[in-house]
C-alpha atoms as a PDB file:
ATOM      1  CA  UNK A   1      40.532  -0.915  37.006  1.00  0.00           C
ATOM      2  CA  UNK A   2      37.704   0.577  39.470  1.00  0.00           C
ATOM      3  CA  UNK A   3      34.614  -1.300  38.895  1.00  0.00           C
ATOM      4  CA  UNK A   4      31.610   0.934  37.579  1.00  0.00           C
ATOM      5  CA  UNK A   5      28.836   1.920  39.805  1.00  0.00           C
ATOM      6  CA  UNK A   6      25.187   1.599  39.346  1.00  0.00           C
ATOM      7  CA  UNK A   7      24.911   5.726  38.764  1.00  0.00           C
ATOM      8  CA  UNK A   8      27.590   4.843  36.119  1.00  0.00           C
ATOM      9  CA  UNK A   9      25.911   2.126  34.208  1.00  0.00           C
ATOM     10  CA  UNK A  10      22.658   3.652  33.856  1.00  0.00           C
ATOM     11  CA  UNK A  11      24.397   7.148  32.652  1.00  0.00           C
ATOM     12  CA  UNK A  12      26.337   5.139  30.181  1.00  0.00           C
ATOM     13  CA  UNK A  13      23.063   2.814  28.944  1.00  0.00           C
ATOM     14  CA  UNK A  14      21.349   6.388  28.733  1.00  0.00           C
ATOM     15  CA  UNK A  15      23.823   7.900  26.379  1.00  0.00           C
ATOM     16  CA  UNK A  16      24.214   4.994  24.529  1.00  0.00           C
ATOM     17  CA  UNK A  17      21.051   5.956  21.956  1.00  0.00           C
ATOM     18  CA  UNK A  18      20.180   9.360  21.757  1.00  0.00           C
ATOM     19  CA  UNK A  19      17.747  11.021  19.641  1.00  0.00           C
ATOM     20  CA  UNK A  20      16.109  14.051  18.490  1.00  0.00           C
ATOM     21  CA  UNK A  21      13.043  12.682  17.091  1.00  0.00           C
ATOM     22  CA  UNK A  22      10.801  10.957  20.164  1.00  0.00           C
ATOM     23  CA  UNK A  23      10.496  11.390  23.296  1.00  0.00           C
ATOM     24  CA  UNK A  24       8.235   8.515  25.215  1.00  0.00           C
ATOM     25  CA  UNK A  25       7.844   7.539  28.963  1.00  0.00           C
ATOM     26  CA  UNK A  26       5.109   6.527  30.473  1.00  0.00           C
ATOM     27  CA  UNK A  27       1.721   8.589  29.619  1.00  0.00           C
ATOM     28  CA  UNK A  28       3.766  10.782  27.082  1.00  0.00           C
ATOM     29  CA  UNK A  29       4.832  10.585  23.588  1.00  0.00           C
ATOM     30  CA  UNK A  30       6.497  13.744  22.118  1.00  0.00           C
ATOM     31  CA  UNK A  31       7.380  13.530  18.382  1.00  0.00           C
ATOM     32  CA  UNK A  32      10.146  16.192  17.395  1.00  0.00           C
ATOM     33  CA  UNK A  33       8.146  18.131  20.586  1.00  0.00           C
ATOM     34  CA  UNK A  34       5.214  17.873  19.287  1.00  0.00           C
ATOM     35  CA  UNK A  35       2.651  15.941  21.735  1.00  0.00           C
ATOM     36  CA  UNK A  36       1.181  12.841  20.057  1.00  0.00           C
ATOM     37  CA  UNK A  37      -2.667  13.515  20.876  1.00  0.00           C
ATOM     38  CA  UNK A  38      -2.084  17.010  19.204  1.00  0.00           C
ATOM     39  CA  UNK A  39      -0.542  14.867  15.852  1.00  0.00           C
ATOM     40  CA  UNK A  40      -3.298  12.990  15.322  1.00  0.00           C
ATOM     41  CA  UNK A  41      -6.082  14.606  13.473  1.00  0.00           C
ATOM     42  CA  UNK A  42      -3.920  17.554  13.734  1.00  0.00           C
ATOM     43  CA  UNK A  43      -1.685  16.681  10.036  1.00  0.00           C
ATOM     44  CA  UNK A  44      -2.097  14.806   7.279  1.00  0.00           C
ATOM     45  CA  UNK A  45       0.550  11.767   6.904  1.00  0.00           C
ATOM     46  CA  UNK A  46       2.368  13.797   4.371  1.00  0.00           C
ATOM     47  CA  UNK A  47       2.945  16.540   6.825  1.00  0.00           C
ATOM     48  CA  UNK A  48       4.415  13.466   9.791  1.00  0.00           C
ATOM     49  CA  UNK A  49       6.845  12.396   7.356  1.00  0.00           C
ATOM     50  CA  UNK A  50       7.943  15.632   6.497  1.00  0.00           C
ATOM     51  CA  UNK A  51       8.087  16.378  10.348  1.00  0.00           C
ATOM     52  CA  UNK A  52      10.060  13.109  11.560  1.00  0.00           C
ATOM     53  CA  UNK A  53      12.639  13.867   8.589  1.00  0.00           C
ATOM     54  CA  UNK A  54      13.220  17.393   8.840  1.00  0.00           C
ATOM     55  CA  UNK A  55      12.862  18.536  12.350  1.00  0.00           C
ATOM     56  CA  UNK A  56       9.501  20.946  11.345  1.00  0.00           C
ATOM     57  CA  UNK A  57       6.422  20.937  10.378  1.00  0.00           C
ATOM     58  CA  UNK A  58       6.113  22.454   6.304  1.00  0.00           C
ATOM     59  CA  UNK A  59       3.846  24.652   5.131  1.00  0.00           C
ATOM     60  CA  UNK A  60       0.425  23.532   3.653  1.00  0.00           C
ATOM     61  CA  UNK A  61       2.237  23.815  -0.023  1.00  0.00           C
ATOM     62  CA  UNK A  62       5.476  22.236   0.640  1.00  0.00           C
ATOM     63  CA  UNK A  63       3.224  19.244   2.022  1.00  0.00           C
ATOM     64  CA  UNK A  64       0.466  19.379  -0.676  1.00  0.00           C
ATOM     65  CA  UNK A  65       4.006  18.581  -3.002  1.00  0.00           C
ATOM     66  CA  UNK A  66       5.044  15.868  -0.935  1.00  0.00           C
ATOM     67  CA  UNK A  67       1.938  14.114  -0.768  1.00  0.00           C
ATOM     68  CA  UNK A  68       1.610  14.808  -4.696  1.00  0.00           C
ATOM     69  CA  UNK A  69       4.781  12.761  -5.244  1.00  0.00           C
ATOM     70  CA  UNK A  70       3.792   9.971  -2.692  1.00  0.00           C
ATOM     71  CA  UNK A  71       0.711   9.313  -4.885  1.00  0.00           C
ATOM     72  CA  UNK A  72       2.228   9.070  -8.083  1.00  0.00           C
ATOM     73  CA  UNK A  73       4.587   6.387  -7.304  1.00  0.00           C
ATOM     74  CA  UNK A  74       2.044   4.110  -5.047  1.00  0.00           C
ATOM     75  CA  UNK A  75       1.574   1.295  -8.078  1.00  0.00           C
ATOM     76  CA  UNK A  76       2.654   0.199 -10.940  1.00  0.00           C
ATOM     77  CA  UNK A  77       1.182  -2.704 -11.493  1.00  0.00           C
ATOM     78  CA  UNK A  78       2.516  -6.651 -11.310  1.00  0.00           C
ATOM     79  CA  UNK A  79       4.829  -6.324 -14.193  1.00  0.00           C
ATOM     80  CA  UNK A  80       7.100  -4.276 -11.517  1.00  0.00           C
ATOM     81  CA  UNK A  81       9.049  -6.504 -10.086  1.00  0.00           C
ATOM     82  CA  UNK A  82       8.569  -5.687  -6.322  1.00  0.00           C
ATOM     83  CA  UNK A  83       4.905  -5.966  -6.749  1.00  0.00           C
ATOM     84  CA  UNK A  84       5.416  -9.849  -8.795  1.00  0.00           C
ATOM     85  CA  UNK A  85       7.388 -10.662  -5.644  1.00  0.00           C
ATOM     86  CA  UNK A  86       4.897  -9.211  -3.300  1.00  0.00           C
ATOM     87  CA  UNK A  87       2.316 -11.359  -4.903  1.00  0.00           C
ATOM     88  CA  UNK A  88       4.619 -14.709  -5.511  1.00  0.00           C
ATOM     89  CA  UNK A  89       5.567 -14.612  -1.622  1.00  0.00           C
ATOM     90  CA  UNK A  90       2.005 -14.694  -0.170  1.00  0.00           C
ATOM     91  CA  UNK A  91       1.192 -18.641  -2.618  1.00  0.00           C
ATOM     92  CA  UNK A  92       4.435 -19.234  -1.310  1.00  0.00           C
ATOM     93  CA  UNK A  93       2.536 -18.840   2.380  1.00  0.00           C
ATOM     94  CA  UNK A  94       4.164 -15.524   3.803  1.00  0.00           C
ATOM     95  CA  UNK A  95       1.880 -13.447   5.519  1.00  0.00           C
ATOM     96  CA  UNK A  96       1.233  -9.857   4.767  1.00  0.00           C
ATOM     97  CA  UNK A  97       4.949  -8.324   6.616  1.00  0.00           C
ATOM     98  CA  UNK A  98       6.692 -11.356   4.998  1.00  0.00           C
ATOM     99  CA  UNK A  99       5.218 -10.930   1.289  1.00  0.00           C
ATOM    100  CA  UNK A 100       6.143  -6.651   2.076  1.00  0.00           C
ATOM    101  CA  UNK A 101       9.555  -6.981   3.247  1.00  0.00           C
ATOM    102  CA  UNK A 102      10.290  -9.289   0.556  1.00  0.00           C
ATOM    103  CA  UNK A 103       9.302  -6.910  -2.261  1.00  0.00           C
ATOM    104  CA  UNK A 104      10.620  -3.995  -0.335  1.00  0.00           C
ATOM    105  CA  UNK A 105      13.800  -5.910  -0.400  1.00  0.00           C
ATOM    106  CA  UNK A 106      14.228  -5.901  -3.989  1.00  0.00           C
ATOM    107  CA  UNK A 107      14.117  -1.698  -4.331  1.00  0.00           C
ATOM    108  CA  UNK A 108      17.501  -0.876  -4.747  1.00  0.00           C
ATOM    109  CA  UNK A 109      19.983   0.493  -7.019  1.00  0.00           C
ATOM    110  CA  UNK A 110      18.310  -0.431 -10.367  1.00  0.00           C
ATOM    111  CA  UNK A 111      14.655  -1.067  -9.010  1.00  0.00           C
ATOM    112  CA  UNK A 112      13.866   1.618  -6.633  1.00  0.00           C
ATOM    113  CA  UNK A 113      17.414   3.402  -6.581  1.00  0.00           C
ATOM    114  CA  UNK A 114      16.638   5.433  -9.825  1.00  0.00           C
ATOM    115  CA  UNK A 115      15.221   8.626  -7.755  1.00  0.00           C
ATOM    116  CA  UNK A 116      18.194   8.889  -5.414  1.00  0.00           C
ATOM    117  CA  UNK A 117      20.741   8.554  -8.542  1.00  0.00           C
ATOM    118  CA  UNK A 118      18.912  11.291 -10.257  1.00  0.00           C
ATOM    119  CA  UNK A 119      19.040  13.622  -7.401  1.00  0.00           C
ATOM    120  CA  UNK A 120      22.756  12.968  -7.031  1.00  0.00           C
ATOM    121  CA  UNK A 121      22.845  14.043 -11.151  1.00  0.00           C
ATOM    122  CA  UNK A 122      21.144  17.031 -10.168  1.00  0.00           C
ATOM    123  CA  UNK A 123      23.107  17.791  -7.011  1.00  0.00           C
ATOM    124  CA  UNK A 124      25.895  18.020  -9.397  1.00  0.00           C
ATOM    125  CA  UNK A 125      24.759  20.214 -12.044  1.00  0.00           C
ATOM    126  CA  UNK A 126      24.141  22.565  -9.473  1.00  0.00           C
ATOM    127  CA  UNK A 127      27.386  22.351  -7.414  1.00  0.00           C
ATOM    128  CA  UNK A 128      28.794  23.122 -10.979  1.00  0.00           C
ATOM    129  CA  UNK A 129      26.422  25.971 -11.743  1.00  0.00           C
ATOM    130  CA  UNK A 130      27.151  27.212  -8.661  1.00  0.00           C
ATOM    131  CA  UNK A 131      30.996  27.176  -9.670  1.00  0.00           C
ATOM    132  CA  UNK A 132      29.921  29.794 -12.039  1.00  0.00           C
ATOM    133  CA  UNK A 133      29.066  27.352 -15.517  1.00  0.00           C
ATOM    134  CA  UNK A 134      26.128  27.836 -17.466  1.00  0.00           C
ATOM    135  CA  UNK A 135      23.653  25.254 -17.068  1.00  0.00           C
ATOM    136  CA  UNK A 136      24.212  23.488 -20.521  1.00  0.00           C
ATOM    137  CA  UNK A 137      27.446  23.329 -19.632  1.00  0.00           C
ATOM    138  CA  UNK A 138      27.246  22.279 -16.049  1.00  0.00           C
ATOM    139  CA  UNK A 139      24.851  19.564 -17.242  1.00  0.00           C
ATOM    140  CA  UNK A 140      27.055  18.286 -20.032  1.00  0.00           C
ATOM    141  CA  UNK A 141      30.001  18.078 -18.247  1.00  0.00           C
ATOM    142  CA  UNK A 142      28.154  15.665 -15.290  1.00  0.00           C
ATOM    143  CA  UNK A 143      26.069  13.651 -18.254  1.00  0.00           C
ATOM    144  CA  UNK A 144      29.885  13.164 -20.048  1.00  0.00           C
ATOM    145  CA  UNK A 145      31.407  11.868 -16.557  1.00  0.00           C
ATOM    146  CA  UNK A 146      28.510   9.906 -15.698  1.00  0.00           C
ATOM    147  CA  UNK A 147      27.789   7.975 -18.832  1.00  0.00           C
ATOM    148  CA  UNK A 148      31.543   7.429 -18.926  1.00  0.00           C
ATOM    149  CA  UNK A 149      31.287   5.391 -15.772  1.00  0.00           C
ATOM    150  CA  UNK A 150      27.937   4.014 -16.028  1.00  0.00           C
ATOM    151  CA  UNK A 151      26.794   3.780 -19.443  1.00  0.00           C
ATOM    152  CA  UNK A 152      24.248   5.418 -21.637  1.00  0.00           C
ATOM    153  CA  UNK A 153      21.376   4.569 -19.001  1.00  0.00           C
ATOM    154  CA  UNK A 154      20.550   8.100 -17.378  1.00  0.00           C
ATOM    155  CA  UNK A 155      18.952   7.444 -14.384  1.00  0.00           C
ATOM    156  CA  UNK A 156      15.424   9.316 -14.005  1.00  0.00           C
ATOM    157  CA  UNK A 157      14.709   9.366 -17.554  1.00  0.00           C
ATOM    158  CA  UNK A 158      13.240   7.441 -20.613  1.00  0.00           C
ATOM    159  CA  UNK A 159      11.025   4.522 -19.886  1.00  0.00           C
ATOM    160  CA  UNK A 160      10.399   0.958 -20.866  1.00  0.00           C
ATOM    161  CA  UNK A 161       6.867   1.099 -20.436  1.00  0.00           C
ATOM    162  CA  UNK A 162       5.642   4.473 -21.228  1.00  0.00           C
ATOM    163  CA  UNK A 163       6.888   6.801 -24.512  1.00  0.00           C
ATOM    164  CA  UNK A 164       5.292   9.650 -22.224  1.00  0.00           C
ATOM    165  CA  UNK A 165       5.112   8.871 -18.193  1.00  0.00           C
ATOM    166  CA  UNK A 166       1.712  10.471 -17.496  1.00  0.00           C
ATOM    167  CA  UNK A 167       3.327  10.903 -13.748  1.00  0.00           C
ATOM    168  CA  UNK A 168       6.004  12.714 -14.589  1.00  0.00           C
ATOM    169  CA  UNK A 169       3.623  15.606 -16.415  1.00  0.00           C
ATOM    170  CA  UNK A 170       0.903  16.022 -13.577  1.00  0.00           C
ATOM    171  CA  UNK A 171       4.074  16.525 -11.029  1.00  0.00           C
ATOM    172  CA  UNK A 172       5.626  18.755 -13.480  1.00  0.00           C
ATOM    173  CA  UNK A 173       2.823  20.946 -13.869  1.00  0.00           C
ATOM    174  CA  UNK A 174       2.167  21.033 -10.093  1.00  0.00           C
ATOM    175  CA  UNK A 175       5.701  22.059  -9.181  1.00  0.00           C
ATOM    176  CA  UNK A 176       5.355  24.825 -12.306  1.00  0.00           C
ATOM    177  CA  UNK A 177       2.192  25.691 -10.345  1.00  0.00           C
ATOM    178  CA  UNK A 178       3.905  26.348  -7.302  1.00  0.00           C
ATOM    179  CA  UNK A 179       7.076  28.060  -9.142  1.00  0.00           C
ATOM    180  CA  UNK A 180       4.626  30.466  -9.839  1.00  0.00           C
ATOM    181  CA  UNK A 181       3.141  30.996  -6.250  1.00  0.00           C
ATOM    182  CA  UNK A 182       6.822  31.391  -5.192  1.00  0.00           C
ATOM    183  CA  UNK A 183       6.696  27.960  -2.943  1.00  0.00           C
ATOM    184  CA  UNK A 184       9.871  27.145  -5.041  1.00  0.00           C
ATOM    185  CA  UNK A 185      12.617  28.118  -6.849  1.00  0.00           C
ATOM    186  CA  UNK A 186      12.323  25.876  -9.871  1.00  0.00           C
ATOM    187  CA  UNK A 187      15.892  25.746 -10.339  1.00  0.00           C
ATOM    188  CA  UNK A 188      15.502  21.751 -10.391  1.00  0.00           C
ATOM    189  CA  UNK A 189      12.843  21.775 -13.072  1.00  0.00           C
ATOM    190  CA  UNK A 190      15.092  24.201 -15.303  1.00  0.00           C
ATOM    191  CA  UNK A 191      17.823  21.262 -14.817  1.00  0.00           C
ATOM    192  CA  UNK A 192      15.390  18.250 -15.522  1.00  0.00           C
ATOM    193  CA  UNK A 193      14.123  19.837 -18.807  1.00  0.00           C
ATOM    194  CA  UNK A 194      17.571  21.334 -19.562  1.00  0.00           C
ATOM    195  CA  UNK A 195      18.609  17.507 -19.633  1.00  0.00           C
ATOM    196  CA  UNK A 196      15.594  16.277 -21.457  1.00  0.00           C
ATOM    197  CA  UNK A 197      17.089  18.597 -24.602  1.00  0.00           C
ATOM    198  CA  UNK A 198      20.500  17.346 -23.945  1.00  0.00           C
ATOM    199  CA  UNK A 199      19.420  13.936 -23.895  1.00  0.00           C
ATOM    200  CA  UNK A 200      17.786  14.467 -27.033  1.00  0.00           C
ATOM    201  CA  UNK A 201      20.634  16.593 -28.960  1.00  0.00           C
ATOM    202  CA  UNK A 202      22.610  13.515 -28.141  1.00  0.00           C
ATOM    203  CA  UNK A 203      20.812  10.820 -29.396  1.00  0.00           C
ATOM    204  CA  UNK A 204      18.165  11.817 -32.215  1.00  0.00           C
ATOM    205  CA  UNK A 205      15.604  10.769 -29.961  1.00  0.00           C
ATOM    206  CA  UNK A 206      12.958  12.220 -27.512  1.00  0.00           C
ATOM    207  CA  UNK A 207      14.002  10.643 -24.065  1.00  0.00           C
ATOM    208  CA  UNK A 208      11.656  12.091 -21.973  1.00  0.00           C
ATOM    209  CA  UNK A 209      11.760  12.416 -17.770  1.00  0.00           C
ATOM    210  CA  UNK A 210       9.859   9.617 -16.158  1.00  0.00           C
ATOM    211  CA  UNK A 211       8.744   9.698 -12.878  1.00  0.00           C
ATOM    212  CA  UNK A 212      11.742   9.123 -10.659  1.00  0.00           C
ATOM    213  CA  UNK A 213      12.962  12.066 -12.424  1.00  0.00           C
ATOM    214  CA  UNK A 214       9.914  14.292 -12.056  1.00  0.00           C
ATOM    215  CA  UNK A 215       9.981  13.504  -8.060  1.00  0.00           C
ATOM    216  CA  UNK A 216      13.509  13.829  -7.848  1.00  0.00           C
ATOM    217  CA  UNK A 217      12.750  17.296  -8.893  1.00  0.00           C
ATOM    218  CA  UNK A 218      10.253  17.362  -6.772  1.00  0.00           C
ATOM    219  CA  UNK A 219      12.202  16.331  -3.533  1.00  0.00           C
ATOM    220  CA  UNK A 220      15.301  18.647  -4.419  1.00  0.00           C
ATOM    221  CA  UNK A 221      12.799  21.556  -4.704  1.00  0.00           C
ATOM    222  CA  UNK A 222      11.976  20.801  -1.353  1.00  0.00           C
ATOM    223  CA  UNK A 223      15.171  20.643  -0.143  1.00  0.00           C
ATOM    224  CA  UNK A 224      15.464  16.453   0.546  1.00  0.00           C
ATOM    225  CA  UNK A 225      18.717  15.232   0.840  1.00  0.00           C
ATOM    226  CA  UNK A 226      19.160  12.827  -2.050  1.00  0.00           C
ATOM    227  CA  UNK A 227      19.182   9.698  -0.214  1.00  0.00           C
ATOM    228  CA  UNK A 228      15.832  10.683   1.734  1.00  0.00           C
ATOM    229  CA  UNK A 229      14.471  10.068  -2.140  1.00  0.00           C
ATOM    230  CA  UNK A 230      14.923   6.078  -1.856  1.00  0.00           C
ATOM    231  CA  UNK A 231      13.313   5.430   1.179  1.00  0.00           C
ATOM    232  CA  UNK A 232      10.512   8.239  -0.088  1.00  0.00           C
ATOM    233  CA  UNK A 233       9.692   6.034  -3.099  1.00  0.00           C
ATOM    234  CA  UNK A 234       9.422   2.838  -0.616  1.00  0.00           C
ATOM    235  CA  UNK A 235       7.374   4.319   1.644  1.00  0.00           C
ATOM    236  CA  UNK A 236       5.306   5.047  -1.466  1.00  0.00           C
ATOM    237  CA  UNK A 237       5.400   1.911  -3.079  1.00  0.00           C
ATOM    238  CA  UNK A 238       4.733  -0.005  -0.422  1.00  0.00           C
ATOM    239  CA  UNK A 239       1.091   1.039  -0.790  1.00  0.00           C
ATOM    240  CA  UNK A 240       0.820  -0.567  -3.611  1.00  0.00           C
ATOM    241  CA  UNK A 241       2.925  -3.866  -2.275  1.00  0.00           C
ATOM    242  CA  UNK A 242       0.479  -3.971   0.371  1.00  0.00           C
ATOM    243  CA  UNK A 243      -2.818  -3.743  -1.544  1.00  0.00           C
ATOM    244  CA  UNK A 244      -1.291  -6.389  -4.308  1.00  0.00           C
ATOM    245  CA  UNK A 245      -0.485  -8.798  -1.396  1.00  0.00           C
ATOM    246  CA  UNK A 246      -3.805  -8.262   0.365  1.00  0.00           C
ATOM    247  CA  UNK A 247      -5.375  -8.860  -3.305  1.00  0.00           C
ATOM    248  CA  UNK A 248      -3.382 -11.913  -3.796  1.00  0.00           C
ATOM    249  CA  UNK A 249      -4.371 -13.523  -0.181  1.00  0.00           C
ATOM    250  CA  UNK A 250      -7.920 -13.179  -1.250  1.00  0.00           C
ATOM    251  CA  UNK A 251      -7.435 -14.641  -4.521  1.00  0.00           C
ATOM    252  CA  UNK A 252      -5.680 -17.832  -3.198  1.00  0.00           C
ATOM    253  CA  UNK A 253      -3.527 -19.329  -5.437  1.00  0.00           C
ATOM    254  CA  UNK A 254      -0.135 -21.486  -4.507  1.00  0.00           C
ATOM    255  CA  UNK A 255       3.373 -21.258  -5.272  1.00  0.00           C
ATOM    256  CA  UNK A 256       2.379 -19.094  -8.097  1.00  0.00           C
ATOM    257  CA  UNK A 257       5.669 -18.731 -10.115  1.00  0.00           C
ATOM    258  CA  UNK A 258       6.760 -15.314 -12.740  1.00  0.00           C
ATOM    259  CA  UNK A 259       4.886 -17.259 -15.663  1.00  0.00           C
ATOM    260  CA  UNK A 260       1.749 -19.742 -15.806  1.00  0.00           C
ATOM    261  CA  UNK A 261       3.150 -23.226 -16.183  1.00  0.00           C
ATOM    262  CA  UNK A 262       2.559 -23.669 -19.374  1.00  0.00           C
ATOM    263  CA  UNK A 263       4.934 -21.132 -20.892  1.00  0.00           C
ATOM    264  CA  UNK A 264       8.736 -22.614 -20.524  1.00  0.00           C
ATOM    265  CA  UNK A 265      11.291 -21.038 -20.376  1.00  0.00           C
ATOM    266  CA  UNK A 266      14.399 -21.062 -22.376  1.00  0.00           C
ATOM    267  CA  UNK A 267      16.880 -23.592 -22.224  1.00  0.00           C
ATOM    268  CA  UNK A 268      19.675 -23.125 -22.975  1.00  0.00           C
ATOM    269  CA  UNK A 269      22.133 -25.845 -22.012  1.00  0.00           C
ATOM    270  CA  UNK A 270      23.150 -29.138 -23.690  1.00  0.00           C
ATOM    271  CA  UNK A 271      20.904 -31.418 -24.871  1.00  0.00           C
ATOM    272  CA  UNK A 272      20.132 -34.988 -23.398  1.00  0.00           C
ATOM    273  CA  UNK A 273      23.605 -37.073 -22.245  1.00  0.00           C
ATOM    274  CA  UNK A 274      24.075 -39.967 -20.663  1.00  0.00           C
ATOM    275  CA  UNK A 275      26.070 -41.006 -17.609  1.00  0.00           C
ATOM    276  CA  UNK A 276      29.135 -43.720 -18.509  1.00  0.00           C
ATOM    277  CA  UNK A 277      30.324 -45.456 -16.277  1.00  0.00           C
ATOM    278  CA  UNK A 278      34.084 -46.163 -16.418  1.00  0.00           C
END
């Protein structure tokens, strides 16, 4: 076998990562073409995300959205798991990254995952619609296959908190808002309210869209891909992570457990036995 030459090694270690989205060497740093000095005070951070995950820069309303649905899901306060986490890892003695990756860690299919799931449901009903059903039937037949597999749980609405998310309504009337303008088509919105009745005609009850609903409208408006909506809602979140675990640093505390000492928890083994020797 003929050994490689130098030319060869460098064209391979060249071609080995290649990418679309920076271009750095010394004195320059291009992002998706766009020169770095012109970036800075030249968008808003909403408009860089949208950039570095779609190629272009979007229009002043297609960002105002996007930033609209990064604010709503910064905090939720330390009953959220992530955030407990956040806080428990810096008494534990993790610094700021350590106390943030470990909450970040945590957002996943159940805790975090909710937004991406929902956009999936919604991806579906309008494959389906597409197919040429009606959209009470596209969305029953996807809410019949779903709970089937998964259970009664519908990802993106009803929460355990709130009877009404407050988030959910201030995104829904901005993305009506912009229906309006003609910045979108509002054919997600028809299908998140079109499941809030179903949801309802199916169970007596009033199971209203909560927020990972509302901005999974919101990001399939704008034409996300549905995974792009889980690391969205970190991105968010880990606002909030951050400010709880800066919060918690200055508050001191250590190994600060899920519940003050003084309230047990449940035990539920056997009671007291004793060892017998044979």
């Amino acid at each position: 076998m003929k050994e490689a030459s130098a030319a060869d090694l460098i064209g391979q270690a060249q071609k080995w990562w290649s990418t679309a989205i920076v271009d750095a060497k010394p004195g320059v740093i291009r992002l998706r073409g766009y020169p770095i000095e012109q970036l800075i005070g030249g968008v808003s951070f909403a408009q860089m995300i949208w950039l570095m995950l779609r190629g272009e820069l979007p229009s002043a309303e297609q960002a105002a959205l996007l930033e609209a649905a990064l604010v709503s899901a910064v905090d939720h306060g330390p009953q959220a798991p992530s955030i407990a986490i956040g806080r428990m890892a810096v008494t534990c003695g993790l610094p700021l990254n350590g106390a943030m990756a470990s909450a970040i860690n945590v957002l996943d299919d159940i805790h975090g995952g909710a937004g991406e799931q929902c956009m999936e449901l919604y991806a579906g009903m309008a494959q389906r619609m597409d197919a040429g059903l009606a959209l009470e039937a596209a969305i029953a037949e996807v809410l019949d296959a779903f709970t089937k597999e998964h259970g009664k749980i519908v990802p993106g609405f009803g929460h355990r908190f709130h009877q009404i998310d407050p988030r959910s309504v201030r995104l829904l009337r901005l993305l009506d808002a912009a229906r309006e303008r003609g910045v979108i088509a509002g054919r997600f919105a028809d299908i998140g309210r079109c499941i809030e009745r179903a949801l309802q005609d199916r169970t007596g009850k009033k199971i209203p869209m909560n927020i990972d609903g509302a901005t999974a409208v919101l990001y399939a408006e704008l034409g996300f891909a549905p995974a792009l909506a889980r690391g969205l809602f970190i991105l968010s979140r880990s606002v909030g992570i951050l400010a709880h675990a800066w919060e918690q640093s200055q508050q001191g505390g250590r190994i600060k457990g899920p519940m003050p000492p003084a309230i047990p928890y449940s035990y539920t083994g056997p009671s007291r036995r004793d060892l017998v020797k044979s």
